[in-house]
Protein backbone atom coordinates (compact mmCIF):
# COMPACT_ATOMS: atom_id res chain seq x y z
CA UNK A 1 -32.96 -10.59 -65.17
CA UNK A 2 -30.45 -11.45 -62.34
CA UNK A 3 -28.47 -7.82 -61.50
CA UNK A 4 -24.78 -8.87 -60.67
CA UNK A 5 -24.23 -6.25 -58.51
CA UNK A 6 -22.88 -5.37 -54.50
CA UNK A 7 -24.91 -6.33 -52.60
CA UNK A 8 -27.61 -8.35 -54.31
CA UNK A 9 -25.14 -11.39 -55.25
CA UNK A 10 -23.06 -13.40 -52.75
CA UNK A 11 -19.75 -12.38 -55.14
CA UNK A 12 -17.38 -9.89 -53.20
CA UNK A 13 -16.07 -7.92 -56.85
CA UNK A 14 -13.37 -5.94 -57.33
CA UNK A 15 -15.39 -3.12 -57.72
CA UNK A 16 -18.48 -2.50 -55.52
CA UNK A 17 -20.71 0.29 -57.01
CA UNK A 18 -21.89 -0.89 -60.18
CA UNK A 19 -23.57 -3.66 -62.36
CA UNK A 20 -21.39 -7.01 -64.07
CA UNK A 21 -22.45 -7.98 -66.79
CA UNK A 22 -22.41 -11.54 -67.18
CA UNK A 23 -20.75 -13.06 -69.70
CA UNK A 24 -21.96 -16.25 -70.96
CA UNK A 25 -19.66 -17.06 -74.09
CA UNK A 26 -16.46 -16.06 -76.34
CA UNK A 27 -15.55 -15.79 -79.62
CA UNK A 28 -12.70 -15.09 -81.05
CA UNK A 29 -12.17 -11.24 -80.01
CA UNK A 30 -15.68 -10.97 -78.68
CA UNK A 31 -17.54 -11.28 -75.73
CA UNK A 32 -21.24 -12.28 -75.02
CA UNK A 33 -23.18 -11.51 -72.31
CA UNK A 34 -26.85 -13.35 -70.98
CA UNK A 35 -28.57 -10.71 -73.26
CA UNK A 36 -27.27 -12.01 -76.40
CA UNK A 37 -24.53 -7.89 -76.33
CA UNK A 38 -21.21 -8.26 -77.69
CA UNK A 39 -18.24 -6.66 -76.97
CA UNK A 40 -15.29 -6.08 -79.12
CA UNK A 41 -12.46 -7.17 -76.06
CA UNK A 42 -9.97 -4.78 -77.19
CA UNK A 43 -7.53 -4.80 -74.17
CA UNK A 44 -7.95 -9.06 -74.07
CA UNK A 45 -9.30 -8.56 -70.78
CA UNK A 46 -6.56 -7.45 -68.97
CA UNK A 47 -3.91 -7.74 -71.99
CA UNK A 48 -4.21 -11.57 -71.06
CA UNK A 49 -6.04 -13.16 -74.61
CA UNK A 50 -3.60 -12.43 -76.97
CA UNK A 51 -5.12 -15.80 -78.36
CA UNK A 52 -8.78 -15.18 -78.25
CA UNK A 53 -11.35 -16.61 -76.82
CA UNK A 54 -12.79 -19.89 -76.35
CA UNK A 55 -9.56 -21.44 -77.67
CA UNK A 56 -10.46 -25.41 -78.37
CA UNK A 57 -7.02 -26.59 -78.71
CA UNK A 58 -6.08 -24.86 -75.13
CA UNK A 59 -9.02 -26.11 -73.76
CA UNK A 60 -8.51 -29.90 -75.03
CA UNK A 61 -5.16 -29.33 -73.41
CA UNK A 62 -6.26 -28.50 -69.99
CA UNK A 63 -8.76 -30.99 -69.91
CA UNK A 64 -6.34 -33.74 -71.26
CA UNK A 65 -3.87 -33.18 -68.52
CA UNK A 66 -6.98 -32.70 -65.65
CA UNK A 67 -8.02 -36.37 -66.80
CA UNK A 68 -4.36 -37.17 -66.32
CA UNK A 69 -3.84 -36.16 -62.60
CA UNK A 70 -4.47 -32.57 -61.40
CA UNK A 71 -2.07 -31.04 -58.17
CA UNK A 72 1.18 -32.54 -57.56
CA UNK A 73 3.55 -30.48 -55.57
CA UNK A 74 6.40 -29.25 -56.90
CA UNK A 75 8.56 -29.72 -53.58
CA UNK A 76 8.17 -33.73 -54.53
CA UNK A 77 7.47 -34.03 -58.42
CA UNK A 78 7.90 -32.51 -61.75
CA UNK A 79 5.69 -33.51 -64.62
CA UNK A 80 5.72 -33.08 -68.55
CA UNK A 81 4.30 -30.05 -69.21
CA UNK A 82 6.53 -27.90 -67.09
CA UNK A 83 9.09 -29.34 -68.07
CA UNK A 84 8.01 -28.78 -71.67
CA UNK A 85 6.94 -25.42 -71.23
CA UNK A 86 9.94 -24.54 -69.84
CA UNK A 87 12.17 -26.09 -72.64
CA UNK A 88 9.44 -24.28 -75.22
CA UNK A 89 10.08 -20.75 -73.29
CA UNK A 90 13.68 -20.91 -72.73
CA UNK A 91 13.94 -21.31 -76.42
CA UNK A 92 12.46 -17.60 -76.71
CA UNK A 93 14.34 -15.48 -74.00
CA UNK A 94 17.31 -13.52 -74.57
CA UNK A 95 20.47 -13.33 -73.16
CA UNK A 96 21.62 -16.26 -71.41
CA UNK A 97 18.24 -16.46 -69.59
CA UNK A 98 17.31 -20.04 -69.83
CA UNK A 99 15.94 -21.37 -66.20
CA UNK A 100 12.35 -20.68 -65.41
CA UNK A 101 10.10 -21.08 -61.83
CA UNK A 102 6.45 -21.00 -62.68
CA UNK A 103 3.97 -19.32 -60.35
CA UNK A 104 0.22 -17.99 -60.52
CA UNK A 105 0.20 -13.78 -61.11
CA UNK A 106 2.33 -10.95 -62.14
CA UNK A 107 2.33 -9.95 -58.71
CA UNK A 108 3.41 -13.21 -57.39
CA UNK A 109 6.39 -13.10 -60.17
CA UNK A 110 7.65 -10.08 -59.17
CA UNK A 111 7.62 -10.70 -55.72
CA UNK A 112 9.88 -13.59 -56.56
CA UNK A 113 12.17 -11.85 -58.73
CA UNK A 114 13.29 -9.32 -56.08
CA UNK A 115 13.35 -11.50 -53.53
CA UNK A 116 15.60 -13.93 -56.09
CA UNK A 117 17.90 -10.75 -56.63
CA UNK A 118 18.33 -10.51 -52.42
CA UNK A 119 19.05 -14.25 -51.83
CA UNK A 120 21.97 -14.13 -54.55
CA UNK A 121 23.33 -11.57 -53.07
CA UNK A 122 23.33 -12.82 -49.51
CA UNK A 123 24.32 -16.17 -51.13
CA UNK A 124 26.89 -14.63 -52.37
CA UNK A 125 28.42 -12.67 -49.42
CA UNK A 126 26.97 -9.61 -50.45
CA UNK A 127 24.31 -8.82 -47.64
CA UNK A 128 24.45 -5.09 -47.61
CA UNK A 129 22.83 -5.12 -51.08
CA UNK A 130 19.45 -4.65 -49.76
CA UNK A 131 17.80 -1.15 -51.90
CA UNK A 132 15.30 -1.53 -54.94
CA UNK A 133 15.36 1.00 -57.67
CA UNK A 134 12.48 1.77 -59.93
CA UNK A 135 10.92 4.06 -62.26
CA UNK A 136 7.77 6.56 -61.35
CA UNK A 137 5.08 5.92 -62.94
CA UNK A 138 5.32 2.05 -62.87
CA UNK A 139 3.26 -0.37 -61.53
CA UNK A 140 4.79 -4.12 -60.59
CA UNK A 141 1.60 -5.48 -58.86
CA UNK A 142 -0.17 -5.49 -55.40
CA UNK A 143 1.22 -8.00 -53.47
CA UNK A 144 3.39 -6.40 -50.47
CA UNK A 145 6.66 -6.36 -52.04
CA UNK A 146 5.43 -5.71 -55.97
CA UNK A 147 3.29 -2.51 -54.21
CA UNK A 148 6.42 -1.12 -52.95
CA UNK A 149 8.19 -1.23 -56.10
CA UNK A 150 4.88 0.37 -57.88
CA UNK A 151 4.70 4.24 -57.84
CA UNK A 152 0.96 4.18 -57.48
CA UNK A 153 0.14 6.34 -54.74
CA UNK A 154 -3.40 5.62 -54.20
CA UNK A 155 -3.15 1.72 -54.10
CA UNK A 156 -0.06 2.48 -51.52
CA UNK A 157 -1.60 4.89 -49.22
CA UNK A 158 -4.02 2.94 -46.70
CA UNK A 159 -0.78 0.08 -46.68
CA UNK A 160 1.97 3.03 -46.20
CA UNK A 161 2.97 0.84 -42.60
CA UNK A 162 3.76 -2.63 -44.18
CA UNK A 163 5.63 -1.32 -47.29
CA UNK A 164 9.17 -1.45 -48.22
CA UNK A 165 11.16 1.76 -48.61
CA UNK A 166 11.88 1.56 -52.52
CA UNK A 167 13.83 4.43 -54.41
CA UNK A 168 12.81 5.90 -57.41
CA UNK A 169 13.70 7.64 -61.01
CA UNK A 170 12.12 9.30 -63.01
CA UNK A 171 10.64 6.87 -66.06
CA UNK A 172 11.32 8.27 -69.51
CA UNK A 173 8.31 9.01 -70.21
CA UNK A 174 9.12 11.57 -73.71
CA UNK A 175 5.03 13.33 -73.84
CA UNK A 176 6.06 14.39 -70.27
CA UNK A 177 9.68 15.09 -70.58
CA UNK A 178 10.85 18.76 -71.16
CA UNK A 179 12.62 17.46 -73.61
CA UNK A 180 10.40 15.18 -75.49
CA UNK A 181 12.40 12.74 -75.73
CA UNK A 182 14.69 14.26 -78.00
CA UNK A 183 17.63 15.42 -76.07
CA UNK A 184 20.34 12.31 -76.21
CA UNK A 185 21.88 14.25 -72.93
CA UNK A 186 18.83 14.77 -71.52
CA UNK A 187 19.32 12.41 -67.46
CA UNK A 188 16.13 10.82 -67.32
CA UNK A 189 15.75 9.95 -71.29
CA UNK A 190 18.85 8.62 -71.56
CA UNK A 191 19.11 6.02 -68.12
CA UNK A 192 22.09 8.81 -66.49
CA UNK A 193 19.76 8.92 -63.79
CA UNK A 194 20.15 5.67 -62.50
CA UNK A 195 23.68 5.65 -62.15
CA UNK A 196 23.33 9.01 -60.15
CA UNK A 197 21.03 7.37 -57.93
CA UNK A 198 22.97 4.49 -57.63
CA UNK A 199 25.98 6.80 -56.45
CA UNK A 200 23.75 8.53 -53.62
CA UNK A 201 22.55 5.39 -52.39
CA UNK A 202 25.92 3.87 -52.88
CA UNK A 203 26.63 1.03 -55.06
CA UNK A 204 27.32 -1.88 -52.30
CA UNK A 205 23.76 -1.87 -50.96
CA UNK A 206 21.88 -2.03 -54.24
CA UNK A 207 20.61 -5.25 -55.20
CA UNK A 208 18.57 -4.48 -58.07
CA UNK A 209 16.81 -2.16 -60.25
CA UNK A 210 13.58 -2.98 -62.15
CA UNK A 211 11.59 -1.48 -64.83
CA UNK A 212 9.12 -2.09 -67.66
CA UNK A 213 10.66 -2.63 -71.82
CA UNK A 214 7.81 -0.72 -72.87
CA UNK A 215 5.32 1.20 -70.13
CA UNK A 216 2.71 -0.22 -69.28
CA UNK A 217 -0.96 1.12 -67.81
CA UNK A 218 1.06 3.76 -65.90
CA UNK A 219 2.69 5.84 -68.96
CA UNK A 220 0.51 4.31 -71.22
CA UNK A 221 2.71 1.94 -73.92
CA UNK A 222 5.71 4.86 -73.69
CA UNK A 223 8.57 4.04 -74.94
CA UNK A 224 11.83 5.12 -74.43
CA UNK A 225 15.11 6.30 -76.51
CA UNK A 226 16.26 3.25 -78.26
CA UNK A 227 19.35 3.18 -76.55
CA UNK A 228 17.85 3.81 -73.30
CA UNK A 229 18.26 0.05 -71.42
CA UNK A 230 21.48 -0.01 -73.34
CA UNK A 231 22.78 2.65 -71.08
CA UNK A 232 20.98 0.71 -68.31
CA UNK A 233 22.81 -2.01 -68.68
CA UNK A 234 26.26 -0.86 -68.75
CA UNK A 235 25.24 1.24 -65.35
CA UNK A 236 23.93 -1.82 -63.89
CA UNK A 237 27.00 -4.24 -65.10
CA UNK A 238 29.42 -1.48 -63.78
CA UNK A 239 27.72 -1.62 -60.08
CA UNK A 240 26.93 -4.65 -60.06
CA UNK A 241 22.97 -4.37 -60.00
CA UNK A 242 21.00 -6.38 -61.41
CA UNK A 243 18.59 -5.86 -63.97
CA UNK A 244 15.37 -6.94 -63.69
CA UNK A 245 13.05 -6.88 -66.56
CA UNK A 246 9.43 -6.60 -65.70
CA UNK A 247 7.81 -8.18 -69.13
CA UNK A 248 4.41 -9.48 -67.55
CA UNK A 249 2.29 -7.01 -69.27
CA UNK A 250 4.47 -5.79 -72.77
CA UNK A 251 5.77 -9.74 -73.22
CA UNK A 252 4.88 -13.01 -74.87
CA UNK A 253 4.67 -10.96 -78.30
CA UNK A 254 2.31 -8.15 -77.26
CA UNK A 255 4.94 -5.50 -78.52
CA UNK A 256 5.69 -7.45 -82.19
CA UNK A 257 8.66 -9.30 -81.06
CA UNK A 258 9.15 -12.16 -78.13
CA UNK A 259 10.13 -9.91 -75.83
CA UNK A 260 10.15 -6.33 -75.67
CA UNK A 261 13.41 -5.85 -74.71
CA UNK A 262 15.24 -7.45 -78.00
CA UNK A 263 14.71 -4.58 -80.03
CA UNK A 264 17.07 -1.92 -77.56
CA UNK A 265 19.96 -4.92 -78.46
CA UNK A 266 20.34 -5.90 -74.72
CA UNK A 267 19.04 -8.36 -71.69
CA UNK A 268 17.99 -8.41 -68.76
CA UNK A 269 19.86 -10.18 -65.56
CA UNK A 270 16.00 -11.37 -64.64
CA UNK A 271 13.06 -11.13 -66.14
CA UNK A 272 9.30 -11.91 -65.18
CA UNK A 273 6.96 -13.34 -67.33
CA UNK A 274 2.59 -13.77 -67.20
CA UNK A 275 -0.36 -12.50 -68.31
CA UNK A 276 -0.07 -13.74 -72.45
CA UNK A 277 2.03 -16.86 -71.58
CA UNK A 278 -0.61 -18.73 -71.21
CA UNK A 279 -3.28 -16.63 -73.21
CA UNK A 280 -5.78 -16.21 -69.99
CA UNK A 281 -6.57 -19.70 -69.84
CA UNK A 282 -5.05 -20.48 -66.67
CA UNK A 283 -3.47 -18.56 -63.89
CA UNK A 284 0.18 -18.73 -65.07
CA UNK A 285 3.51 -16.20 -64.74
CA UNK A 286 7.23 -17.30 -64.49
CA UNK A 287 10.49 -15.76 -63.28
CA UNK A 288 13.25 -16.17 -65.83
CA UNK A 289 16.91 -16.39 -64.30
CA UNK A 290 20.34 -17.14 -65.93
CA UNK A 291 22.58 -20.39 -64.41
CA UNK A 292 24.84 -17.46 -63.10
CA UNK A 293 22.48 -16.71 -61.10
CA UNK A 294 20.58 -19.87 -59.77
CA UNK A 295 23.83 -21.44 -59.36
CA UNK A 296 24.85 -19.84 -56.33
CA UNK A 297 21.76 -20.69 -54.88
CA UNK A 298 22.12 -24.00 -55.56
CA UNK A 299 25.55 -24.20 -54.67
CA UNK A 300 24.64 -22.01 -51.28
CA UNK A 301 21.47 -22.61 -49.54
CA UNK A 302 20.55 -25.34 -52.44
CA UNK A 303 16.61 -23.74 -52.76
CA UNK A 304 14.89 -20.85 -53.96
CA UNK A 305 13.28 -19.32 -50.68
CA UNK A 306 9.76 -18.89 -52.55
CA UNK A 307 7.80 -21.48 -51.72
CA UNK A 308 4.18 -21.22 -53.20
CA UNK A 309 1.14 -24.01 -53.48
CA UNK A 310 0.70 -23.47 -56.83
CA UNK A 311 3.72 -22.82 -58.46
CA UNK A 312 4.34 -25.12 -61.65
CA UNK A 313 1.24 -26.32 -61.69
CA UNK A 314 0.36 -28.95 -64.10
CA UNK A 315 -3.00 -27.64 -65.72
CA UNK A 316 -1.54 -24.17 -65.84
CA UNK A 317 1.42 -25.51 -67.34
CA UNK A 318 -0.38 -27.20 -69.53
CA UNK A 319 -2.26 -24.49 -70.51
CA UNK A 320 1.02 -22.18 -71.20
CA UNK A 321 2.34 -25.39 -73.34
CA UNK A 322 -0.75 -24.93 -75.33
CA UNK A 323 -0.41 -21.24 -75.96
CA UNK A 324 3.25 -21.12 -76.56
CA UNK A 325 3.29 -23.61 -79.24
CA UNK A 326 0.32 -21.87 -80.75
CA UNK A 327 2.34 -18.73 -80.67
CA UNK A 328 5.23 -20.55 -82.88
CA UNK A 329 3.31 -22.59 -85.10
CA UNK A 330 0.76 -19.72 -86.27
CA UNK A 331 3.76 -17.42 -86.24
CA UNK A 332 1.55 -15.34 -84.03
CA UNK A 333 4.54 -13.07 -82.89
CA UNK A 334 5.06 -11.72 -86.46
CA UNK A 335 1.02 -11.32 -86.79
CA UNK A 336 1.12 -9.18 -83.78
CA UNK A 337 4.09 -7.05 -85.51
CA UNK A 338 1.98 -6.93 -88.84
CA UNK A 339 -1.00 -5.71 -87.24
CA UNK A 340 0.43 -3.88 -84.69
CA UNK A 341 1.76 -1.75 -87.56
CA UNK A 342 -1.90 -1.20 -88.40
CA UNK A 343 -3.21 -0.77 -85.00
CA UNK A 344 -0.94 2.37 -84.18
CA UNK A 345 -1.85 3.88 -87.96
CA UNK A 346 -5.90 3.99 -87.02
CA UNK A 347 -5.15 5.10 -83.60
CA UNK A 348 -2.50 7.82 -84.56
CA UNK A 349 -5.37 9.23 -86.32
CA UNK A 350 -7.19 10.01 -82.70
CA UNK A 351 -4.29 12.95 -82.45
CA UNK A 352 -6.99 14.67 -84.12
CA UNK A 353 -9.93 14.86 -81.93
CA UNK A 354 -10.48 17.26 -78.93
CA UNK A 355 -8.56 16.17 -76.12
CA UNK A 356 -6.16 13.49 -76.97
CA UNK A 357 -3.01 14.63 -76.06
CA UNK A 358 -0.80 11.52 -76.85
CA UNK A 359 -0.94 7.97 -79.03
CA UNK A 360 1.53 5.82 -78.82
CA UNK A 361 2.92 2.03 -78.32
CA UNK A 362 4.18 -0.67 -80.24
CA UNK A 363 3.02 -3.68 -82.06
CA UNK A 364 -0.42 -4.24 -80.41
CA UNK A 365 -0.29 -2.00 -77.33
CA UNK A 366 -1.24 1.02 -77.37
CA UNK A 367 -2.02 3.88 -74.98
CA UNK A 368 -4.25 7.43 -75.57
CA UNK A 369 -3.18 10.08 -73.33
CA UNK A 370 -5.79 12.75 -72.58
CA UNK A 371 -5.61 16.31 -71.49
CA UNK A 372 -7.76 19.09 -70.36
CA UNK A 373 -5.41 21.60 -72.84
CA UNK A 374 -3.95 20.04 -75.63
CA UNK A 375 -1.15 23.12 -75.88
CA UNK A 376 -0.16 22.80 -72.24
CA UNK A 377 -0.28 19.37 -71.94
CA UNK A 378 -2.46 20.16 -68.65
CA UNK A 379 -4.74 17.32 -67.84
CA UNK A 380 -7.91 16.60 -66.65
CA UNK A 381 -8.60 17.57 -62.84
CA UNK A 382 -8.63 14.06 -61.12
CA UNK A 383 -13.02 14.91 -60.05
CA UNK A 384 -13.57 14.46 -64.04
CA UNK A 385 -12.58 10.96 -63.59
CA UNK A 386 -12.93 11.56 -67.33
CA UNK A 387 -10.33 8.02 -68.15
CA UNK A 388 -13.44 6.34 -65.85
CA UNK A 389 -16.49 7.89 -67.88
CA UNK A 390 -14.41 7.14 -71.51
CA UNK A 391 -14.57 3.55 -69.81
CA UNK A 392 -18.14 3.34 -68.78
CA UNK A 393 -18.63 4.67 -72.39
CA UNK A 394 -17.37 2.56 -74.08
CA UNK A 395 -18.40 -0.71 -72.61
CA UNK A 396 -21.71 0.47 -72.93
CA UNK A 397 -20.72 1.04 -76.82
CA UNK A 398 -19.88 -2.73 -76.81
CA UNK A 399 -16.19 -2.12 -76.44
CA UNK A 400 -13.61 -2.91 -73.46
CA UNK A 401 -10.37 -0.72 -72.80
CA UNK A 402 -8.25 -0.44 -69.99
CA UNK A 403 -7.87 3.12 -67.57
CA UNK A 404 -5.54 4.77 -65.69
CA UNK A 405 -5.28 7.75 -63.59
CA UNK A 406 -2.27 9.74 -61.98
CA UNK A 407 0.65 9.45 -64.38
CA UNK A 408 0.76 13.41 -65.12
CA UNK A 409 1.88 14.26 -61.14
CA UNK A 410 0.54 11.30 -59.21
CA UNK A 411 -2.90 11.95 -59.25
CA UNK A 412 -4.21 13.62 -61.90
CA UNK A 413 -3.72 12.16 -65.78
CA UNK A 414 -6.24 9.91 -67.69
CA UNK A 415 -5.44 7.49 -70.27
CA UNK A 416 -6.87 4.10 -71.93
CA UNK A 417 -4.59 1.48 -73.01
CA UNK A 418 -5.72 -1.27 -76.11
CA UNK A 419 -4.13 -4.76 -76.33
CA UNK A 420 -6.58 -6.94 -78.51
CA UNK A 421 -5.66 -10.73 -78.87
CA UNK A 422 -2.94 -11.18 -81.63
CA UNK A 423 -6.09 -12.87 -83.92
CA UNK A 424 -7.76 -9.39 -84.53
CA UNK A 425 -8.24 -8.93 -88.06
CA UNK A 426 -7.91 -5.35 -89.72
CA UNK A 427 -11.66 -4.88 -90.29
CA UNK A 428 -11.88 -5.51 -86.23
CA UNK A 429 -9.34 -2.73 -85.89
CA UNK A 430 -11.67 -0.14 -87.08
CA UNK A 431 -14.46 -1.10 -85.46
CA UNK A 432 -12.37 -0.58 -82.99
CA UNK A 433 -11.35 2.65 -83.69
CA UNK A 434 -14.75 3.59 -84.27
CA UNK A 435 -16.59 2.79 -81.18
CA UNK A 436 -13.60 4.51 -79.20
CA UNK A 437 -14.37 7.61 -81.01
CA UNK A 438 -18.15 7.93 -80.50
CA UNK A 439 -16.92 6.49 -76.40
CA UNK A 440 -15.01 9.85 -76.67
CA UNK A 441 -17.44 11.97 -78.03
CA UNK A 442 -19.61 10.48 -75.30
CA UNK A 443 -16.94 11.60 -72.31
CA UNK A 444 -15.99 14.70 -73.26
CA UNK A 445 -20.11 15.57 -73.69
CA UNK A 446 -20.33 13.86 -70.16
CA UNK A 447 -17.79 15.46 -68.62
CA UNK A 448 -18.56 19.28 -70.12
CA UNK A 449 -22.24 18.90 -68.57
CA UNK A 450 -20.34 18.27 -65.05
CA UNK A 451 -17.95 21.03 -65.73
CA UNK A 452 -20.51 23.32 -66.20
CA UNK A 453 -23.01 22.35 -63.57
């Protein structure tokens, strides 16, 4: 049997020091590799499949517009599905959000978001609003820009020289907050902290602040105080910031609703958009932008200075068309709320087990937090790599979840996040369940040998 590994294959992979296996087919939830093992794809690869896999009505799609014509550049031409895609999306979005520009990657989204922000400002006589604000722990992606707004210090570190200086707050983040996220007064629970940052920086050189509805991989589906980006919003209205949403991961109905914004009862003055939009089918993300806001680029400079080869591109849009529609006709959104509920009921009951200091999320994201000391709230010292050896674990035990490392203090903190395709049923839910408890009886017997050596 072929080993998919560095060096042995002619593939330079994202990871260089172990074995791939290859997967050969998809069904639904699952995975197959070449040796007939399935795995239960609990995070939808990289909370991408929230409509399974091997999809035929996306695929008929794809290939449908392919036999049509393939690349036409969206400097010269639009075509039907991106214009149809963006008339299905705008539908969705709240606020008075209704313009989209369609590119390939999260990354690639956000990038275009802030730099969106910065043009309207210079485009509107503004030029001296220059400064990002964002949360620590977040993550925004790894192109240059994105990176800088990320608080992930060992993706940052070798690239230190070609970053952007980016200020930060602290993200409510309630497991690690004194206060637990109890304490309405409490500064970084409640959003005051922006508007004291915004006052040391001083209001007429911020451009924009940007965070995450719901966390993502870097607090682990945490959630904040329900009036939270409330507060946000009136400290970003009165300064004239604007508010960029970062919805790429914790969108397209992964938290039970649209968006995860709607439930907090406010909007965003941007938001970006990927990952479920298209359910993994194509390489697809979007910035979404208000007329306000376009129109002073289009009344200034008359272009969006983001030129990219593939943006709106007619497969991927075609793709997105696909999923979107699926979304609304199988009322998908409200499955994911219905399930979700039942999701976060089997996982709360990890609290339990040695170890797990947190569960949380919402509608089908969720995130286990794990500790050294379950009283202190101490975790794991960052040589356990235990988040790494839960992982290892359980794809071996036929299941796939996502890590992440450093949220505690920036370098130490373990966690696995769960996003499984909005067609899970509730009998795939515990299996779920299951093999992540024998993975963690598995890591924490892994990682006591080590200790102990």
């Amino acid at each position: 049997m072929t080993a998919y590994r560095y060096p042995d294959s002619h593939v330079f992979y994202r990871r260089l020091g172990r074995d791939f296996p290859r997967i050969v087919r998809g069904e639904g939830c699952w995975l197959v590799d070449e040796r007939g093992k399935r795995y239960l794809d609990a995070v939808g690869g990289a909370y991408v499949a929230n409509l399974g896999h091997s999809n035929p009505a996306i695929a008929e799609a794809m290939a449908q517009q392919a036999r049509q014509f393939g690349y036409v550049s969206a400097t010269a031409f639009t075509h039907g599905p991106v214009e149809d895609l963006a008339r299905e999306l705008a539908a969705t979005l709240p606020g008075d959000l209704d313009k989209l520009y369609f590119l390939s990657s999260g990354s690639e989204a956000v990038e275009a978001a802030l730099k969106l922000a910065r043009q309207y400002w210079v485009e509107s006589g503004k030029p001296e609003k220059h400064k990002i604000i964002a949360l620590a722990p977040s993550y925004h992606g790894n192109t240059l820009l994105a990176l800088s707004a990320s608080a992930r210090e060992p993706y940052k570190e070798p690239f230190r020289d070609w970053l952007v200086d980016v200020h930060r707050i602290p993200a409510p983040y309630p497991y690690r907050c004194p206060c637990a996220g109890e304490d309405p007064a409490c500064p970084v629970c409640s959003g005051a902290v922006l508007e004291e940052a915004i006052a040391r920086l001083g209001a007429d050189t911020v451009a924009a602040f940007i965070a995450e509805p719901v966390g993502g991989s870097s607090t682990g589906g945490s959630t904040p105080r329900p009036e939270y980006f409330r507060r946000i919003r009136q400290v970003c209205d009165r300064h004239q910031v604007l508010f960029v949403a970062d919805e790429i991961l914790c969108g397209a109905g992964r938290t039970g609703t649209w968006w995860a914004i709607e439930p907090y009862g406010t909007a965003p003055d941007i938001m970006t958009l990927g990952k479920g939009i298209s359910g993994g089918y194509a390489a697809l993300s979007a910035v979404a932008a208000p007329e306000r806001i376009i129109d002073v680029i289009a009344n200034g400079s008359g272009g969006f200075l983001h030129a990219q080869t593939f943006s709106h591109h007619t497969v991927a849009c075609a793709a997105g068309l696909a999923a979107v529609r699926q979304l609304k006709q199988q009322r998908l959104v409200e499955r994911c709320a219905t399930l979700g509920a039942v999701l976060q009921r089997r996982l709360a009951a990890l609290r339990d087990l040695p170890h797990v200091g947190d569960v949380r999320g919402r509608g089908l994201l969720g995130g286990i937090e794990f500790v050294e000391d379950k009283a202190t709230r101490a975790p794991f010292p960052r040589a356990a790599r235990f988040a790494e050896t839960l992982t290892e674990a359980a794809q071996q035990a036929g299941l796939v979840v996502w890590p992440n490392v450093g949220h505690a203090d920036g370098t130490s903190g373990d966690l696995v996040m769960v996003a499984p395709p909005f067609i899970i049923t509730e009998q795939e839910i515990d299996e779920l369940v299951q093999r992540l408890t024998a993975a963690l009886e598995q890591a924490v017997s892994a990682v006591s040998r080590q200790q102990s050596v």
